[in-house]
Protein backbone atom coordinates (compact mmCIF):
# COMPACT_ATOMS: atom_id res chain seq x y z
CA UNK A 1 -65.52 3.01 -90.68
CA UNK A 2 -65.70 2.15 -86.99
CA UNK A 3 -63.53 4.31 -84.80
CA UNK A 4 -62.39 3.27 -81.30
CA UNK A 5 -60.65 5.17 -78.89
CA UNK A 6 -58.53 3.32 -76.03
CA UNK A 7 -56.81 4.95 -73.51
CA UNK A 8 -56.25 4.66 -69.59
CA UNK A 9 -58.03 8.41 -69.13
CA UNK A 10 -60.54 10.34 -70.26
CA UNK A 11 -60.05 11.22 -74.10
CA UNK A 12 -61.33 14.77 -74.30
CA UNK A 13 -63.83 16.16 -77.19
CA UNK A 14 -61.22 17.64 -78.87
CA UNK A 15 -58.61 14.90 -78.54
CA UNK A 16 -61.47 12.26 -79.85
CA UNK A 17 -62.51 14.60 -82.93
CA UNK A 18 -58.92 14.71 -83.96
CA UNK A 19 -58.49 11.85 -83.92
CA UNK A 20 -61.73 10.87 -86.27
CA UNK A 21 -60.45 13.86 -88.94
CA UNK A 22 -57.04 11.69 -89.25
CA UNK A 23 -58.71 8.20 -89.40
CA UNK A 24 -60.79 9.82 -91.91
CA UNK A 25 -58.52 10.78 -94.32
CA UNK A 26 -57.06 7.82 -94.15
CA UNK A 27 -60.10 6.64 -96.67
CA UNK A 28 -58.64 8.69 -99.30
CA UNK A 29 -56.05 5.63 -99.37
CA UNK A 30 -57.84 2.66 -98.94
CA UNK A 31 -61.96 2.97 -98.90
CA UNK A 32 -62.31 -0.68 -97.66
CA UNK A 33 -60.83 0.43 -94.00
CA UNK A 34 -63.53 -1.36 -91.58
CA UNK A 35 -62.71 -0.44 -88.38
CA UNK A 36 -59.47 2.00 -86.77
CA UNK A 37 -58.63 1.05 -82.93
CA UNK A 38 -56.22 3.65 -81.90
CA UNK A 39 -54.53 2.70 -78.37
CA UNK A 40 -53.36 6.16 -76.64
CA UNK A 41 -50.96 5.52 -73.38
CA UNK A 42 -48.76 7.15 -71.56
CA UNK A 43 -44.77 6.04 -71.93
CA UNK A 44 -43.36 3.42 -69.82
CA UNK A 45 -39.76 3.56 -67.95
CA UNK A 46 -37.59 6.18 -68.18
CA UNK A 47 -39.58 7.52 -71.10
CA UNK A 48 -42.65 8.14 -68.89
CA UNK A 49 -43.20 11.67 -69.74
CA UNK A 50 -43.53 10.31 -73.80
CA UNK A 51 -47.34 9.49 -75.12
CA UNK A 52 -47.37 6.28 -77.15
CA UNK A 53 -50.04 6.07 -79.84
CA UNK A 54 -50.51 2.78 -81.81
CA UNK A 55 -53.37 2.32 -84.71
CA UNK A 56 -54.51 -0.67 -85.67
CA UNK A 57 -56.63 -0.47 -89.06
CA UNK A 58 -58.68 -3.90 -90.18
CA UNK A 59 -59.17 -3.34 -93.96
CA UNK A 60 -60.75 -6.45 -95.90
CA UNK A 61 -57.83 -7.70 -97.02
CA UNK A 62 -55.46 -7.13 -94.13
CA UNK A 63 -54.77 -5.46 -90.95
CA UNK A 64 -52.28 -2.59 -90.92
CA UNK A 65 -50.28 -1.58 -87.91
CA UNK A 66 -48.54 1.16 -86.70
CA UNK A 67 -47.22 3.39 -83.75
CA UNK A 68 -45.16 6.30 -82.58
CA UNK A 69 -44.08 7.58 -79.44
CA UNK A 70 -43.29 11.56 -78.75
CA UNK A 71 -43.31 13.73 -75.93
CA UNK A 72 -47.15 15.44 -77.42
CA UNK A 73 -50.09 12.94 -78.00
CA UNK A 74 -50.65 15.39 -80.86
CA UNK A 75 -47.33 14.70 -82.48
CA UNK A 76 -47.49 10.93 -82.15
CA UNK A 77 -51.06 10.29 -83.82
CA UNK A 78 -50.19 12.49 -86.78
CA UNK A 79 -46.64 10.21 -87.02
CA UNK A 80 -48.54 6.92 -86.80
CA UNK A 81 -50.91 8.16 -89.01
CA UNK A 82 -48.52 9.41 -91.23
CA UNK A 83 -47.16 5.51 -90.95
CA UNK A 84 -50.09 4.20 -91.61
CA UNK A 85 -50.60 6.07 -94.58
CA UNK A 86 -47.06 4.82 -96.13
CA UNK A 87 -48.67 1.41 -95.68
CA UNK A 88 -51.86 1.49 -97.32
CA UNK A 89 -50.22 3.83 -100.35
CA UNK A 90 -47.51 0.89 -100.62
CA UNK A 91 -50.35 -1.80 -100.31
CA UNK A 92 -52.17 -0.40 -102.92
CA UNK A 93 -49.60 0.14 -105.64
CA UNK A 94 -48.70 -3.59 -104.90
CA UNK A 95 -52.62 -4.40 -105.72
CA UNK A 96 -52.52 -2.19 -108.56
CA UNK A 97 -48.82 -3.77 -109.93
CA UNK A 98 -50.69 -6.96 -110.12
CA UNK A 99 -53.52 -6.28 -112.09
């Protein structure tokens, strides 16, 4: 799986390998996952303080989609993520219901 990291600043070692573990797991779910973009910014408006984190995953079936916003970057990647997971466990029981 490809793994891309966008964000307006400089993603930090740390930050970036975190972010591979999580993609990663996400295998366990679905092993046809071609590429993850995740898209880290900062919060617009009056939530400017918030991180936003949005993860777009191109399977070969489909693309899945999903985002979070909280005040740690930490805290919204592992709720997208968590998101993300929801969708590819409810995409493949939907597979497996019609076979």
């Amino acid at each position: 799986m490809k793994i891309i990291i966008h964000a307006p600043w400089e993603v930090n070692t740390l930050m970036q390998e975190l972010i591979e573990q999580k993609m990663e797991k996400l295998l366990k779910y679905e092993s046809h996952i071609q590429k993850a973009d995740v898209y880290l910014k900062n919060g617009e408006g009056e939530s400017i303080a918030d991180k936003n984190v949005e993860i777009r995953l191109k399977t070969n079936y489909n693309e899945i989609f999903a985002q979070d916003t909280a005040a740690e970057l930490e805290v919204a990647l592992a709720e997208a993520v968590a998101k993300a997971k929801r969708q590819l466990i409810k995409r493949k029981q939907k597979l497996q219901a019609h076979h």
